[in-house]
PDB file of N, CA and C in Angstrom:
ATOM      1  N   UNK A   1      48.643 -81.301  47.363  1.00  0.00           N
ATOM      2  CA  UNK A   1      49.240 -79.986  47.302  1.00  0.00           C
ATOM      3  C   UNK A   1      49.777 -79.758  45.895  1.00  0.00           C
ATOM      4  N   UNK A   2      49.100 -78.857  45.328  1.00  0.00           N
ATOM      5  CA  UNK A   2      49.906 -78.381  44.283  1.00  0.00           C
ATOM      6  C   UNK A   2      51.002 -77.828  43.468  1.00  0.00           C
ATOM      7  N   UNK A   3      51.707 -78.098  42.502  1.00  0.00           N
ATOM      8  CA  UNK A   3      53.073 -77.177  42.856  1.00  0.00           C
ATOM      9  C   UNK A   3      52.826 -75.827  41.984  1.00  0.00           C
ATOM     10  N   UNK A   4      53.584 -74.972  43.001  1.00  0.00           N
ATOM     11  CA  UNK A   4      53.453 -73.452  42.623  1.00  0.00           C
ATOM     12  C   UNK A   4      53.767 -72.810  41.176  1.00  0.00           C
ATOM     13  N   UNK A   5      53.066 -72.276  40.788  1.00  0.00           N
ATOM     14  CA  UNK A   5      52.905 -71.719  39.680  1.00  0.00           C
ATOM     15  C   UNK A   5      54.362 -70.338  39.917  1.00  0.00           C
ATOM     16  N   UNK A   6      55.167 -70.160  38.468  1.00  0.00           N
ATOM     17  CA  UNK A   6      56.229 -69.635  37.988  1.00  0.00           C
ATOM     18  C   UNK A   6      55.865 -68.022  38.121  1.00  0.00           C
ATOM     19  N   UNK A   7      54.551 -68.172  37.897  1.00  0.00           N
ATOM     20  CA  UNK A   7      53.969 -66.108  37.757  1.00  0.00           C
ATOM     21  C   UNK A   7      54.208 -65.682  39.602  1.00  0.00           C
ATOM     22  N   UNK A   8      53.814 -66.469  40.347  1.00  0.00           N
ATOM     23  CA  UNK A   8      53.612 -65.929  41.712  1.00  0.00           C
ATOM     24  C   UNK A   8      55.605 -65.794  41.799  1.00  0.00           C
ATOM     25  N   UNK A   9      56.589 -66.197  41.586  1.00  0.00           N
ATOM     26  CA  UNK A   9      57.499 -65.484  41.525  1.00  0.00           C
ATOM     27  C   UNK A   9      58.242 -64.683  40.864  1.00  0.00           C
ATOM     28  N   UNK A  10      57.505 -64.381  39.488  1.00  0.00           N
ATOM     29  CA  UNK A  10      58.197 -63.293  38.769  1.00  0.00           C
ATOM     30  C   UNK A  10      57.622 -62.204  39.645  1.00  0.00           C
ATOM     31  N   UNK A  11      56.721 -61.994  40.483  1.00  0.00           N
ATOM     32  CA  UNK A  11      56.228 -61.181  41.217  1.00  0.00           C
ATOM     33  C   UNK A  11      57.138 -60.437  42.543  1.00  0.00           C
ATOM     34  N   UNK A  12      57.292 -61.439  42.896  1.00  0.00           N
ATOM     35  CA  UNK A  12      58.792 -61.118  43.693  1.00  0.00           C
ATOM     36  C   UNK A  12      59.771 -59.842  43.872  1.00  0.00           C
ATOM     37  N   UNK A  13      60.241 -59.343  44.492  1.00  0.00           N
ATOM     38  CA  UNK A  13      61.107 -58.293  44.486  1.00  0.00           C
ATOM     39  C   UNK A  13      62.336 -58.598  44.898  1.00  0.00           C
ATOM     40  N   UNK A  14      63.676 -58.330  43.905  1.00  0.00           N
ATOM     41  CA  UNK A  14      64.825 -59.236  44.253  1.00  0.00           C
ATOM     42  C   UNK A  14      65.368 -59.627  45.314  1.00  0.00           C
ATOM     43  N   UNK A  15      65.070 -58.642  46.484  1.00  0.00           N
ATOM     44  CA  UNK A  15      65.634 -59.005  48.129  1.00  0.00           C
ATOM     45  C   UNK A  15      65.086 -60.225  48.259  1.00  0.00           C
ATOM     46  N   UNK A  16      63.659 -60.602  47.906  1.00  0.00           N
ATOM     47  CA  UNK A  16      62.773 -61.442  48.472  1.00  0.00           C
ATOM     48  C   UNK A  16      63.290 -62.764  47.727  1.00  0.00           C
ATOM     49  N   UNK A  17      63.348 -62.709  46.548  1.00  0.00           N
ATOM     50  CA  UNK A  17      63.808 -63.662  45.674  1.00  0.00           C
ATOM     51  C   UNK A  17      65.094 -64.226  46.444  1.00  0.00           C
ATOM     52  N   UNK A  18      65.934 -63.739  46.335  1.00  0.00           N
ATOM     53  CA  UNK A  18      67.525 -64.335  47.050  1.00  0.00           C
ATOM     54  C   UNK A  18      67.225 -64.504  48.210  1.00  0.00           C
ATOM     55  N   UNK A  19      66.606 -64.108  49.343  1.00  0.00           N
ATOM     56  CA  UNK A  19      65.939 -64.821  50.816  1.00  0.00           C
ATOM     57  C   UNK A  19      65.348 -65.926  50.696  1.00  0.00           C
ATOM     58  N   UNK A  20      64.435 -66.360  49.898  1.00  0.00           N
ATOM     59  CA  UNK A  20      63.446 -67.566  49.059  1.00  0.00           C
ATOM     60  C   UNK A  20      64.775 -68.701  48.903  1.00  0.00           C
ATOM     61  N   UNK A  21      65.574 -68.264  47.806  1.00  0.00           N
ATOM     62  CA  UNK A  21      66.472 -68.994  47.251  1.00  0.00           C
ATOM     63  C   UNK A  21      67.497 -69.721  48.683  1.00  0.00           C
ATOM     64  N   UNK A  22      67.667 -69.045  49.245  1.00  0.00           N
ATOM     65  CA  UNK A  22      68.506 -68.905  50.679  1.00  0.00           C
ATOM     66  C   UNK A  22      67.690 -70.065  51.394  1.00  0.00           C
ATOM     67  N   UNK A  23      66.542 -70.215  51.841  1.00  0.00           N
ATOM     68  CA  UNK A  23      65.583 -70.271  52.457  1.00  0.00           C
ATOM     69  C   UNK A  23      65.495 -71.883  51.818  1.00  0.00           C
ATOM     70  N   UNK A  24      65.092 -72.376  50.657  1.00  0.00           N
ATOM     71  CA  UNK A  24      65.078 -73.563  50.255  1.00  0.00           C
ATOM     72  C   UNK A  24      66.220 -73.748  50.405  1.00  0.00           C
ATOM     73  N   UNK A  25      67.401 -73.747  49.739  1.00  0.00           N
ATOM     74  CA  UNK A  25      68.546 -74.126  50.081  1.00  0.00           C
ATOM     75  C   UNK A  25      68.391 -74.720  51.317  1.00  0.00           C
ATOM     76  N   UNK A  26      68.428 -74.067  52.556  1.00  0.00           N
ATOM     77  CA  UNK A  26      68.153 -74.897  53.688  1.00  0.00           C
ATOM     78  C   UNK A  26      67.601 -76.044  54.386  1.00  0.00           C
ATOM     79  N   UNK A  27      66.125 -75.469  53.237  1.00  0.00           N
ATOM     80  CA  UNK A  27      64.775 -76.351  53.504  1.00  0.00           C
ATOM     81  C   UNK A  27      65.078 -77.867  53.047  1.00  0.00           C
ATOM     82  N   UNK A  28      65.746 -77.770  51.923  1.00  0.00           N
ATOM     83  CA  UNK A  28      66.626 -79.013  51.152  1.00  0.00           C
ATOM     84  C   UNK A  28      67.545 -79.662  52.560  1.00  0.00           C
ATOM     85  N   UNK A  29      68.590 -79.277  52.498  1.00  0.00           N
ATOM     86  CA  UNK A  29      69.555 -79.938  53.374  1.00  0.00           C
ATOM     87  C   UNK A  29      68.697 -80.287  54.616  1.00  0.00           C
ATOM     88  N   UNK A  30      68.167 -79.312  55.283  1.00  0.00           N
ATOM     89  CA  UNK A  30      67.257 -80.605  56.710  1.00  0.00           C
ATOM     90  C   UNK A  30      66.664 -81.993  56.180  1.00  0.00           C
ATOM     91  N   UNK A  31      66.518 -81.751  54.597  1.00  0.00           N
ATOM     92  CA  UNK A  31      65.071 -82.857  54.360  1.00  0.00           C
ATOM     93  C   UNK A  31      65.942 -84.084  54.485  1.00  0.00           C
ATOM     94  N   UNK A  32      67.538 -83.775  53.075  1.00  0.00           N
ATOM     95  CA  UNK A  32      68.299 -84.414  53.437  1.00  0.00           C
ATOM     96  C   UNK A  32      69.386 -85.058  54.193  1.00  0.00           C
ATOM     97  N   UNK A  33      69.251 -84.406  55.408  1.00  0.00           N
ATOM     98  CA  UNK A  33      69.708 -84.633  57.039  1.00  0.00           C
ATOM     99  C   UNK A  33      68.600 -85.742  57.559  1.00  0.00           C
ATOM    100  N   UNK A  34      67.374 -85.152  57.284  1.00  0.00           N
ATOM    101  CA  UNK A  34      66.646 -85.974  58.258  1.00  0.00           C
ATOM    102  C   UNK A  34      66.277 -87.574  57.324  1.00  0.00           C
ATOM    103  N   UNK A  35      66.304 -87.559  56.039  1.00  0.00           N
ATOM    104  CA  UNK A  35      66.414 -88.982  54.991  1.00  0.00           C
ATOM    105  C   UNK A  35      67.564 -89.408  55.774  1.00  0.00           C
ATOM    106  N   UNK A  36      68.975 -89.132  55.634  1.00  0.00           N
ATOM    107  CA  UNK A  36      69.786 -89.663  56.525  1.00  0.00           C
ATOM    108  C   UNK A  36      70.017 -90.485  57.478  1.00  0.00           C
ATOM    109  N   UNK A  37      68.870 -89.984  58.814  1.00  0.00           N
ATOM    110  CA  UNK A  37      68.811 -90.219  59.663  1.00  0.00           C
ATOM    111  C   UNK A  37      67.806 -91.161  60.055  1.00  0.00           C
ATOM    112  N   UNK A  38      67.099 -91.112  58.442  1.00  0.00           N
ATOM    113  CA  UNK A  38      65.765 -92.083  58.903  1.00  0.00           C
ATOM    114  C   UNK A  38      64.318 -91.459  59.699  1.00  0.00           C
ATOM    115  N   UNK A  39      64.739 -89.994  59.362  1.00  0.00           N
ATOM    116  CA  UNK A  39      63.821 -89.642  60.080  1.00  0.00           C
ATOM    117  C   UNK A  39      62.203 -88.672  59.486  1.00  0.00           C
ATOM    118  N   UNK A  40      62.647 -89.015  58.251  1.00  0.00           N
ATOM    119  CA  UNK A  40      61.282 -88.380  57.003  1.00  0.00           C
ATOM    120  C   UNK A  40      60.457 -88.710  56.480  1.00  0.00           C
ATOM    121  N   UNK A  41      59.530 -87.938  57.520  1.00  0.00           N
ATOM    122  CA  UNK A  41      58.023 -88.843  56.778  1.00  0.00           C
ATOM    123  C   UNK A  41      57.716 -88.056  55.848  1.00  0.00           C
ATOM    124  N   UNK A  42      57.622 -87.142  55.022  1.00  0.00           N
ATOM    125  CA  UNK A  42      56.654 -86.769  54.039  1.00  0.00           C
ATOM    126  C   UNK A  42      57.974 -86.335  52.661  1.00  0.00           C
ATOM    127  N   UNK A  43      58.462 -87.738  51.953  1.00  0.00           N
ATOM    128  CA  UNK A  43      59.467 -87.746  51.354  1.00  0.00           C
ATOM    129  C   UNK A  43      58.937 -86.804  50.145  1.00  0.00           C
ATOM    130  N   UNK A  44      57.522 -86.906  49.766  1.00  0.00           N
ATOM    131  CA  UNK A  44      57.362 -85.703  48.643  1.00  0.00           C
ATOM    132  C   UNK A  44      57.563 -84.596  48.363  1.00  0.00           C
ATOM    133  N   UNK A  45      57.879 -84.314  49.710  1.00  0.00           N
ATOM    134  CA  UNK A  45      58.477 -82.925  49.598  1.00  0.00           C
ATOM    135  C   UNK A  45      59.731 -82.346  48.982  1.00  0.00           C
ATOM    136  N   UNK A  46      60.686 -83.496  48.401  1.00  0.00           N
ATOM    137  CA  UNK A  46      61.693 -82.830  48.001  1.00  0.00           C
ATOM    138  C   UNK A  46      61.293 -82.558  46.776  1.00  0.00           C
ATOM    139  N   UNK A  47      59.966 -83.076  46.090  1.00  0.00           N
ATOM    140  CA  UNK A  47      60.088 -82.827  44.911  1.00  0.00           C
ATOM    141  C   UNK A  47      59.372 -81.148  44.636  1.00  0.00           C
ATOM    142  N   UNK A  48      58.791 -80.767  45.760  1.00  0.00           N
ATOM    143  CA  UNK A  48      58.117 -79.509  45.870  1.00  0.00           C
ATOM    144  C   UNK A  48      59.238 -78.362  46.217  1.00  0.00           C
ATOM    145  N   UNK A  49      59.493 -79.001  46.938  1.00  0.00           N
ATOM    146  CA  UNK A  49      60.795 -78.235  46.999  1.00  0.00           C
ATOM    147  C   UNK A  49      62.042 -77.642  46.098  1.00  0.00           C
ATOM    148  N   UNK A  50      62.435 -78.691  45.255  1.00  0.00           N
ATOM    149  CA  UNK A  50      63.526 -78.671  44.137  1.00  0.00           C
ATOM    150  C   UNK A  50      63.149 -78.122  43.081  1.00  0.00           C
ATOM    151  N   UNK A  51      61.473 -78.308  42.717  1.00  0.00           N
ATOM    152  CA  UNK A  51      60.528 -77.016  41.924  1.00  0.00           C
ATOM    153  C   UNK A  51      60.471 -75.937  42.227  1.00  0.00           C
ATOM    154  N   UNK A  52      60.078 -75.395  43.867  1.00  0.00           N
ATOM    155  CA  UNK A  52      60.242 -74.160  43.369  1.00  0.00           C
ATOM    156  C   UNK A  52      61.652 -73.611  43.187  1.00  0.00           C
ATOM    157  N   UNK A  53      62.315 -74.018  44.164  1.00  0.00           N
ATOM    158  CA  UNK A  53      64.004 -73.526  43.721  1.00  0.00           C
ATOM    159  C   UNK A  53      64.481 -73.410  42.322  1.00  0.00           C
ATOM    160  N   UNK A  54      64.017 -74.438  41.753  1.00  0.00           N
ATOM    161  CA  UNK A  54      64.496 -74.093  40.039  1.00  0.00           C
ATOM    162  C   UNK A  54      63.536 -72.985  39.802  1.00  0.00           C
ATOM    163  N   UNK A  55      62.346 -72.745  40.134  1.00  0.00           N
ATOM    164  CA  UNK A  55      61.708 -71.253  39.233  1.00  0.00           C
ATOM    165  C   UNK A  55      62.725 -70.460  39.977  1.00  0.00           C
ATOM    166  N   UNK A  56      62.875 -70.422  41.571  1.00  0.00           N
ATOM    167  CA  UNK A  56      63.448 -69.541  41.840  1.00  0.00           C
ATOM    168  C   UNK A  56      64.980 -68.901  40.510  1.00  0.00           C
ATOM    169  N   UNK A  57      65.416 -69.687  41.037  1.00  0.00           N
ATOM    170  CA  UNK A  57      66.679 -70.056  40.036  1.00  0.00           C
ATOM    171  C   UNK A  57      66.588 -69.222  38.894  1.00  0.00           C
ATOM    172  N   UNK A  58      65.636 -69.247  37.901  1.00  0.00           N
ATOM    173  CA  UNK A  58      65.320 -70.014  36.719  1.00  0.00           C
ATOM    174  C   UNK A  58      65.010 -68.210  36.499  1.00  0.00           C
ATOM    175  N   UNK A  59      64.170 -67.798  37.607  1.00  0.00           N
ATOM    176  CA  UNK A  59      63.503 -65.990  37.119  1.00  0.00           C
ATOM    177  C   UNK A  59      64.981 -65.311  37.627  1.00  0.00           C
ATOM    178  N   UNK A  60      65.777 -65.643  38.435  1.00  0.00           N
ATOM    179  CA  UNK A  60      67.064 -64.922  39.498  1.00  0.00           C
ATOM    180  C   UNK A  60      67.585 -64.734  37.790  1.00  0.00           C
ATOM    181  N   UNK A  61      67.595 -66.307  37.165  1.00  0.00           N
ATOM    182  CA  UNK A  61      68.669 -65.978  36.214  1.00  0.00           C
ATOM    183  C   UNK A  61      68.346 -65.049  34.481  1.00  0.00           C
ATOM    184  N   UNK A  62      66.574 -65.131  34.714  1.00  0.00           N
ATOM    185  CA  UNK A  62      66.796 -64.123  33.684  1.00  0.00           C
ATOM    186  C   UNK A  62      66.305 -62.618  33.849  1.00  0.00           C
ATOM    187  N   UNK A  63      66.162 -61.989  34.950  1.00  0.00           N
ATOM    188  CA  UNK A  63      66.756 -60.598  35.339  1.00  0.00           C
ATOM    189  C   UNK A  63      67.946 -60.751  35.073  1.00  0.00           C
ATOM    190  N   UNK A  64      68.775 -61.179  35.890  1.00  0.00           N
ATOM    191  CA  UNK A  64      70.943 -61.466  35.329  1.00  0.00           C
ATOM    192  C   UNK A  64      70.558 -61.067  33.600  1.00  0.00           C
ATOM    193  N   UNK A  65      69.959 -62.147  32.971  1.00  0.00           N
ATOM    194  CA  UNK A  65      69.824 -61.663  31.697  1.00  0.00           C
ATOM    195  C   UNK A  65      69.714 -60.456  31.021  1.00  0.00           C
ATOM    196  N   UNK A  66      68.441 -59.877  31.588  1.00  0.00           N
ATOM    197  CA  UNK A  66      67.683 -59.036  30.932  1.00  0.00           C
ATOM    198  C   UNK A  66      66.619 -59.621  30.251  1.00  0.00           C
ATOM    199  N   UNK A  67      65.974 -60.939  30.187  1.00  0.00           N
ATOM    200  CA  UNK A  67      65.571 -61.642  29.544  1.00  0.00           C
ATOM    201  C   UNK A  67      64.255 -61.547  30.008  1.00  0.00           C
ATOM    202  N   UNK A  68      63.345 -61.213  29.451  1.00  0.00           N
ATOM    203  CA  UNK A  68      61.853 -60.824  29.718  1.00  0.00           C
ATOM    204  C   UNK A  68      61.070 -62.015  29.646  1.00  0.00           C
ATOM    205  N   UNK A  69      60.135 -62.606  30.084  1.00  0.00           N
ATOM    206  CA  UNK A  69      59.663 -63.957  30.040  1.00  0.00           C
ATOM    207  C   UNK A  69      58.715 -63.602  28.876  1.00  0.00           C
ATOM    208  N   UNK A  70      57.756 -62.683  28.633  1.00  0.00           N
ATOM    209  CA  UNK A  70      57.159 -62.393  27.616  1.00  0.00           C
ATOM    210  C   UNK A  70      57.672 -62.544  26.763  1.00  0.00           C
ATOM    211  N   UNK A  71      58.683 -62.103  25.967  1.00  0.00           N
ATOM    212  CA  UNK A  71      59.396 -62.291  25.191  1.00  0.00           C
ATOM    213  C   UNK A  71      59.668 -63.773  24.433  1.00  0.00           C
ATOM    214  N   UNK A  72      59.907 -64.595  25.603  1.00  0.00           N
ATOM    215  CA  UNK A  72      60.550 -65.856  24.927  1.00  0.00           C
ATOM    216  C   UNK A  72      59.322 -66.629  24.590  1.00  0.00           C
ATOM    217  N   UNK A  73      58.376 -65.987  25.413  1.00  0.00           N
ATOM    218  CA  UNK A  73      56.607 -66.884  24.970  1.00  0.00           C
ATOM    219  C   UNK A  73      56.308 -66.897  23.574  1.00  0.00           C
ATOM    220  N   UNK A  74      55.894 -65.868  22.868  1.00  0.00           N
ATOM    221  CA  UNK A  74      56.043 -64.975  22.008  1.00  0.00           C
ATOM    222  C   UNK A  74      56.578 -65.973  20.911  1.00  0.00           C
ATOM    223  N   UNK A  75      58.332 -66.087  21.215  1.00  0.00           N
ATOM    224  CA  UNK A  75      58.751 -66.649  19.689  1.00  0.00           C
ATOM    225  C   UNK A  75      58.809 -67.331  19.791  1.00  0.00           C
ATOM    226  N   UNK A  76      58.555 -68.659  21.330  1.00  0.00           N
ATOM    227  CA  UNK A  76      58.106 -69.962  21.150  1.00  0.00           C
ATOM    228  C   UNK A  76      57.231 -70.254  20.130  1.00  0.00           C
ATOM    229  N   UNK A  77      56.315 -69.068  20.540  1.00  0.00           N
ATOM    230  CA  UNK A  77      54.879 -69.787  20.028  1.00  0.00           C
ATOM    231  C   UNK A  77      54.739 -69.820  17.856  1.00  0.00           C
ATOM    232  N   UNK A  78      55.871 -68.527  17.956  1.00  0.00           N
ATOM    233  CA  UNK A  78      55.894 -68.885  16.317  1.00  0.00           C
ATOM    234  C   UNK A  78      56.606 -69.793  15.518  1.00  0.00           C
TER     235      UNK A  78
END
């Protein structure tokens, strides 16, 4: 399984974004309820998980900005 590419959530519409964000949040704590408990078989998942939450994160926080992702490509690249 691949991990999700950053463009499929700048796509997003902010309701959806903060439901997403909401949504892992959760998805996290069962994983680490059920590690706990001894009860998780497919431990890779936290790492799929904790990825997309940081894009989530990561686009939430530069709308807050104003911060255009184009933009920062741009003067990386010079």
């Amino acid at each position: 399984m691949a991990l999700p590419k950053i463009e499929d959530v700048r796509n997003l519409p902010d309701e959806e974004l903060a439901e997403e964000i909401l949504a892992l949040k959760r998805e996290l704590f069962q994983l680490r309820l059920e590690q706990a408990t001894r009860r998780l078989e497919k431990p890779h998942l936290f790492k799929h998980k904790k990825h997309r939450l940081s894009q989530l994160l990561t686009v939430e926080r530069e709308r807050q900005l104003g911060i255009s992702p184009t933009a920062t490509t741009k003067s990386e690249e010079e």
